[in-house]
Protein backbone atom coordinates (compact mmCIF):
# COMPACT_ATOMS: atom_id res chain seq x y z
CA UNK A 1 78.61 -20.68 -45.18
CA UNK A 2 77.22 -17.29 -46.19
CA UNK A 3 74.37 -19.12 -48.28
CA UNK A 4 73.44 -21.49 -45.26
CA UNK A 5 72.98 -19.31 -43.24
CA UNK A 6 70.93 -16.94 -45.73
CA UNK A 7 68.53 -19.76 -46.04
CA UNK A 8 68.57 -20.62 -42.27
CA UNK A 9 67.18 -16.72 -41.67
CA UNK A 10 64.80 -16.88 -44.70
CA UNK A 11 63.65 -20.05 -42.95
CA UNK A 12 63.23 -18.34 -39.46
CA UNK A 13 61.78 -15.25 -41.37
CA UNK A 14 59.38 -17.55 -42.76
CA UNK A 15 58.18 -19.29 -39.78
CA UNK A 16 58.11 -15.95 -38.11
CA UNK A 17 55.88 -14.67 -40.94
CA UNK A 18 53.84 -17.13 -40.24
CA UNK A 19 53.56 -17.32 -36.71
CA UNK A 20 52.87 -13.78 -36.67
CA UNK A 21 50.12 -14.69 -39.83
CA UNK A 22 48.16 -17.12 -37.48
CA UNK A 23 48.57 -14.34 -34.38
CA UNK A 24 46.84 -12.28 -36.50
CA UNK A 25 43.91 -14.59 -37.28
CA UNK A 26 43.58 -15.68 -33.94
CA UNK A 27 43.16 -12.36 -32.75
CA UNK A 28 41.15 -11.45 -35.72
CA UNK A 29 39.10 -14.12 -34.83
CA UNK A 30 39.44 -13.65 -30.74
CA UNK A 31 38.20 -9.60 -32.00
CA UNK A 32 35.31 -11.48 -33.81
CA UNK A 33 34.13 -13.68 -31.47
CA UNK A 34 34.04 -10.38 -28.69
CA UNK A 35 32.20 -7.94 -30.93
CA UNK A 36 29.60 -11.15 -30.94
CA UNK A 37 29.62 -11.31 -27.55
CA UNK A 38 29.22 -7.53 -26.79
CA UNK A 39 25.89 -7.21 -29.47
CA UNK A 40 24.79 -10.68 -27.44
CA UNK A 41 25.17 -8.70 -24.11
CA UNK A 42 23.71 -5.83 -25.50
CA UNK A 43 20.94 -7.80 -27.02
CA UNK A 44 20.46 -9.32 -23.58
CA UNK A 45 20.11 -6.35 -22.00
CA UNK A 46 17.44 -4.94 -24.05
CA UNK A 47 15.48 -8.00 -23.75
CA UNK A 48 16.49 -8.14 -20.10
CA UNK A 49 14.56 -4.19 -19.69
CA UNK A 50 11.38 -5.10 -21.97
CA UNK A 51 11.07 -7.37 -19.81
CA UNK A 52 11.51 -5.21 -16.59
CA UNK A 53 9.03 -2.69 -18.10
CA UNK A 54 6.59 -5.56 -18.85
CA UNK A 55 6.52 -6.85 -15.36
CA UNK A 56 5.96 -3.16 -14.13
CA UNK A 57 3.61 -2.70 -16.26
CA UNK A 58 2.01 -5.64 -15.28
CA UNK A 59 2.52 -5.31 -11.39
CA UNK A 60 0.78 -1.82 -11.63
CA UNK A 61 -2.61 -3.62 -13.92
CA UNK A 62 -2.40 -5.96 -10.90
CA UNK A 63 -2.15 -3.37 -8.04
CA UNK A 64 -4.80 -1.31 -9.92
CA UNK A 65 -6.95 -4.24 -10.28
CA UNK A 66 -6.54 -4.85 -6.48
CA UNK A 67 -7.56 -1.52 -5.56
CA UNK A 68 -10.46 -1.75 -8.21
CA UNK A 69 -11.78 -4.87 -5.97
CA UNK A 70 -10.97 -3.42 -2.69
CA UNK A 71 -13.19 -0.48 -3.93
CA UNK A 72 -15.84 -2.62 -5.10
CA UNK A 73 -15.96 -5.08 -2.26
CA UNK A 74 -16.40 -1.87 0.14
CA UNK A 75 -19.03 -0.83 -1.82
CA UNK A 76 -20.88 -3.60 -0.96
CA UNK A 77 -21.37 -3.26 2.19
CA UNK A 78 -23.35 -0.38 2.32
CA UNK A 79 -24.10 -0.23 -1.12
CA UNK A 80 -27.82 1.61 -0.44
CA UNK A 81 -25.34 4.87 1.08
CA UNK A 82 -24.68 7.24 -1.84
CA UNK A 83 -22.04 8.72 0.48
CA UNK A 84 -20.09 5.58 0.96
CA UNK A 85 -18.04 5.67 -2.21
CA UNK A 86 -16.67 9.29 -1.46
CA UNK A 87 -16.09 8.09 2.12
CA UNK A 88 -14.07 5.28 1.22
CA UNK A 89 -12.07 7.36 -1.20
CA UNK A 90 -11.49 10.04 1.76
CA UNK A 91 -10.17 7.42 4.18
CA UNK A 92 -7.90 5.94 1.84
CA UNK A 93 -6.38 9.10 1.26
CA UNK A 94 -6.37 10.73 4.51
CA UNK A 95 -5.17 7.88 6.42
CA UNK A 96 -2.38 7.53 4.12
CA UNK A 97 -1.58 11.28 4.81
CA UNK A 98 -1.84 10.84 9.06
CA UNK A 99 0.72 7.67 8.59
CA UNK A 100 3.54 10.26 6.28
CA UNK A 101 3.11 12.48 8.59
CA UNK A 102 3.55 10.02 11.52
CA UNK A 103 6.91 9.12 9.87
CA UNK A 104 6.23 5.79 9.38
CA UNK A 105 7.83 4.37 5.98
CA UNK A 106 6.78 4.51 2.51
CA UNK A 107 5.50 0.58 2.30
CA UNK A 108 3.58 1.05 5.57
CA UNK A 109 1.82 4.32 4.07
CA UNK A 110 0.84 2.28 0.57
CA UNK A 111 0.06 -0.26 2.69
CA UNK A 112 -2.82 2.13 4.93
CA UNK A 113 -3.50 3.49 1.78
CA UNK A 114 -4.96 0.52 0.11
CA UNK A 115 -6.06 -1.19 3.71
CA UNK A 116 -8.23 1.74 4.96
CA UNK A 117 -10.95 1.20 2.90
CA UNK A 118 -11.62 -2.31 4.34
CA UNK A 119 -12.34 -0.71 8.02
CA UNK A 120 -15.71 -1.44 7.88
CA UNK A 121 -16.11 -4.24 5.61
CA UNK A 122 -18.05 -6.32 8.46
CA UNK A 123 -20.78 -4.08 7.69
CA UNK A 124 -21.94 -6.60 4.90
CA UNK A 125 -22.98 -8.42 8.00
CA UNK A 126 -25.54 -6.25 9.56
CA UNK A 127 -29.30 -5.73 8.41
CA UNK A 128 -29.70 -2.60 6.03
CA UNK A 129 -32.60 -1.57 8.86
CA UNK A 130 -29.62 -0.87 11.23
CA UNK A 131 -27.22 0.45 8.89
CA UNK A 132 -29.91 2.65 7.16
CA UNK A 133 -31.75 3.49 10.00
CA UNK A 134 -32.20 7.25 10.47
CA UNK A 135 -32.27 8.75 13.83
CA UNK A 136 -30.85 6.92 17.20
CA UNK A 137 -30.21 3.15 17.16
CA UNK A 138 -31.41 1.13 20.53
CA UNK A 139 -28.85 -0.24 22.77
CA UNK A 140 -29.71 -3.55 20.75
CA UNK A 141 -29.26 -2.29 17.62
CA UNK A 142 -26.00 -0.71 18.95
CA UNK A 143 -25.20 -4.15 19.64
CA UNK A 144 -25.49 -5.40 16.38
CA UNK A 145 -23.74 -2.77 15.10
CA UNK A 146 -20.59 -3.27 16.86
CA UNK A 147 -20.71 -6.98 15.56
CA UNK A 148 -19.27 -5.52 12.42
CA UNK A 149 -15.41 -5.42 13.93
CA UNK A 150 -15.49 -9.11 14.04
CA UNK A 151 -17.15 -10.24 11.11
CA UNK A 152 -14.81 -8.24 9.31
CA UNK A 153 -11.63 -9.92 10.81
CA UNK A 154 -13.57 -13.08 10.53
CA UNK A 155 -14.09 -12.81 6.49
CA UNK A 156 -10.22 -11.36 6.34
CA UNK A 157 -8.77 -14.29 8.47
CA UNK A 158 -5.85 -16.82 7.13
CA UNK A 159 -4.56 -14.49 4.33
CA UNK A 160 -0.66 -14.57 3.46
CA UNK A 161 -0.77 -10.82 2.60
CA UNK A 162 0.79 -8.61 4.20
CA UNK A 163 -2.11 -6.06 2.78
CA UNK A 164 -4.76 -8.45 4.01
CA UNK A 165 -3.51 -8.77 6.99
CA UNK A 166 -3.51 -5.78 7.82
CA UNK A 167 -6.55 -4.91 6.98
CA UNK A 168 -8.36 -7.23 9.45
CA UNK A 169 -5.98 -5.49 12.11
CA UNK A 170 -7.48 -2.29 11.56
CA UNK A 171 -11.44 -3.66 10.70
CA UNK A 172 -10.83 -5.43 14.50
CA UNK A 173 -8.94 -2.93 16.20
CA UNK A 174 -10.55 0.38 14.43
CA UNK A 175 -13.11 1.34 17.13
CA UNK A 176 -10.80 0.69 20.09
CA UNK A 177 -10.59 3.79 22.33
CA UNK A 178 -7.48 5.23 24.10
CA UNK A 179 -9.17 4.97 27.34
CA UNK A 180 -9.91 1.16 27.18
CA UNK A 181 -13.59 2.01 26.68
CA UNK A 182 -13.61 1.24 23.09
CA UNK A 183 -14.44 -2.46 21.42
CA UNK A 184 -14.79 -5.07 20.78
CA UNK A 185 -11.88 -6.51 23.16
CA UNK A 186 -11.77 -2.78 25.29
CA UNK A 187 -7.86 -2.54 24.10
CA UNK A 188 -6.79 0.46 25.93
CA UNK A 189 -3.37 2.91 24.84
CA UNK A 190 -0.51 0.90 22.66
CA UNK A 191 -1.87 -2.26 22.58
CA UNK A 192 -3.97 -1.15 20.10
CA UNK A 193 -2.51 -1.45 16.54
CA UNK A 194 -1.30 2.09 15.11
CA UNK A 195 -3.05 1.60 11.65
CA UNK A 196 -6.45 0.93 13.96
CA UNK A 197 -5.25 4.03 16.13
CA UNK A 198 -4.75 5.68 12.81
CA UNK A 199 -8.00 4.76 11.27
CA UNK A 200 -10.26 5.52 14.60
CA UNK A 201 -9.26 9.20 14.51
CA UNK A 202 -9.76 9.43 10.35
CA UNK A 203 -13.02 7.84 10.87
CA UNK A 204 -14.18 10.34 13.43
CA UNK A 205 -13.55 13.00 11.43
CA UNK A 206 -15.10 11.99 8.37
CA UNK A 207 -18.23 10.66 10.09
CA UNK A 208 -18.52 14.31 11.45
CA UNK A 209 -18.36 16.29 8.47
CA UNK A 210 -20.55 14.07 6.15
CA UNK A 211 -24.03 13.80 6.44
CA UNK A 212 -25.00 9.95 7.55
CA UNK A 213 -28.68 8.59 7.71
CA UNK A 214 -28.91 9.29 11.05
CA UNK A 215 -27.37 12.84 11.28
CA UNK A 216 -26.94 16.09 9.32
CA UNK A 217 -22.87 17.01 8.54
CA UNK A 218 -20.91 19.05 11.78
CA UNK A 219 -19.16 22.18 10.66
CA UNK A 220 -15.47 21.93 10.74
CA UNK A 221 -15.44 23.74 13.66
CA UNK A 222 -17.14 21.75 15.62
CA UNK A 223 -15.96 18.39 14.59
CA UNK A 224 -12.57 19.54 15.08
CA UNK A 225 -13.63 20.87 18.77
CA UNK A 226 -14.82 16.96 19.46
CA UNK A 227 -11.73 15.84 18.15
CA UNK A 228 -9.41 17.96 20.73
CA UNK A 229 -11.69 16.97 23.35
CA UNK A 230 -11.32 13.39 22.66
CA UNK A 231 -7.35 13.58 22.92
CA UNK A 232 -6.57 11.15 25.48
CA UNK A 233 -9.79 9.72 25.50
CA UNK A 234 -10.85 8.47 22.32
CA UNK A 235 -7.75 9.24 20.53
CA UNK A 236 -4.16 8.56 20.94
CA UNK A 237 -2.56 12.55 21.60
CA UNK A 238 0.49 12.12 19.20
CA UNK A 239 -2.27 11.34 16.59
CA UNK A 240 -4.34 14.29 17.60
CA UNK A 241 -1.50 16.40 17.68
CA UNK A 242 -0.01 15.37 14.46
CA UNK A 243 -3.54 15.53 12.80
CA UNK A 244 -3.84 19.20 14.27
CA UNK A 245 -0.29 19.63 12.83
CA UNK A 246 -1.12 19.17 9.38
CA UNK A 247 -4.36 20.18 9.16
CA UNK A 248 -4.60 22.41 6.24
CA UNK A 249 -3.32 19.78 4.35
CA UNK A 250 -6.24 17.45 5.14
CA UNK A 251 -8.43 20.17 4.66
CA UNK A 252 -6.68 20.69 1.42
């Protein structure tokens, strides 16, 4: 009896042995197959971050080669103006400073930021003779000249961008007045477009104190004086107000 059951527990002892041998394995194996799947995760992940970095990197040679265009197509239209380049670069800048300060959100300020320089890309249509002329132009020539609002929104018409688009809003909306008296469409108050109501007023400014064909540079004195005055008129007030507001950054 005593040797039965002796062999009946070295049996069980066996088959436990072994049960517990192949538990072992399995989990050896189960301990394997995760330490493969954490260096596959990790593995991934690295790839998965080059590959972040590469599409910032190439988003920003994009945006940069945007802005590079932008620049260059700008150019073009007065392209006989040594001060046009500087200009450009001054509205870009300051408009994107008006719309922070305006509190509108960071998109909408890139957005001005790369847009502004378009405002007067319907210039390409009007004869150098006008554009160049020094002194006063005729009420004919003035004509002309205002013709530039809607070639520009003609030649930035039908684009999915969101950039784009707005950049024809401000090229047709950017010498609308306040007061209605403005054009081409006389849009008076609100119903013009902010970035146009934002552009108008950083326009101003910089025509004022640069020195154009037809005009010798204001002092800041008095450009700011025609400014004030304007507030209401030409200008929308909270613009004014918030241009007045941050002035020495501007000037800065």
């Amino acid at each position: 009896m005593e040797s039965g059951k002796e062999s009946l527990d070295n049996d069980q002892l066996i088959k436990y042995a072994d049960d517990l041998a192949r538990l072992y394995q399995s989990e050896k194996q189960k301990s394997k197959d995760l330490e493969e799947a954490n260096k596959q995760k990790l593995q991934y992940a690295k790839d998965l971050n080059r590959a972040f970095l590469d599409l910032k990197t190439s988003h920003r040679k994009l945006q940069e080669s945007y802005l590079d265009t932008i620049y260059r197509l700008a150019i073009a239209t007065e392209f006989k103006d040594e001060e046009t380049g500087s200009h450009i670069q001054r509205m870009s800048k300051y408009c994107a400073l008006l719309a922070e300060k305006l509190g509108l959100d960071s998109r909408t300020v890139e957005n001005i930021r790369l847009t502004a320089p378009m405002h007067d890309i319907g210039k390409i249509g009007i004869p150098d003779a006008i554009l160049l002329k020094k002194g006063k132009l005729s009420n004919e020539e003035f004509e002309i000249i205002k013709t530039h609002t809607i070639i520009g929104a003609k030649i930035l018409d039908g684009s999915n961008s969101e950039i784009l688009q707005m950049a024809q809003q401000i090229t047709i909306s950017h010498h609308e007045k306040w007061n209605g008296k403005g054009y081409p469409y006389g849009l008076a108050g609100k119903k013009i477009p902010l970035v146009g109501r934002i552009v108008a007023l950083v326009d101003v400014f910089d025509a004022l104190t640069s020195e154009r064909p037809y005009k010798k540079a204001y002092s800041l004195k008095v450009a700011l004086d025609i400014i004030w005055k304007e507030r209401g008129h030409h200008f929308d007030p909270r613009i004014v107000d918030v241009f007045f507001d941050n002035l020495d950054k501007f000037r800065k």
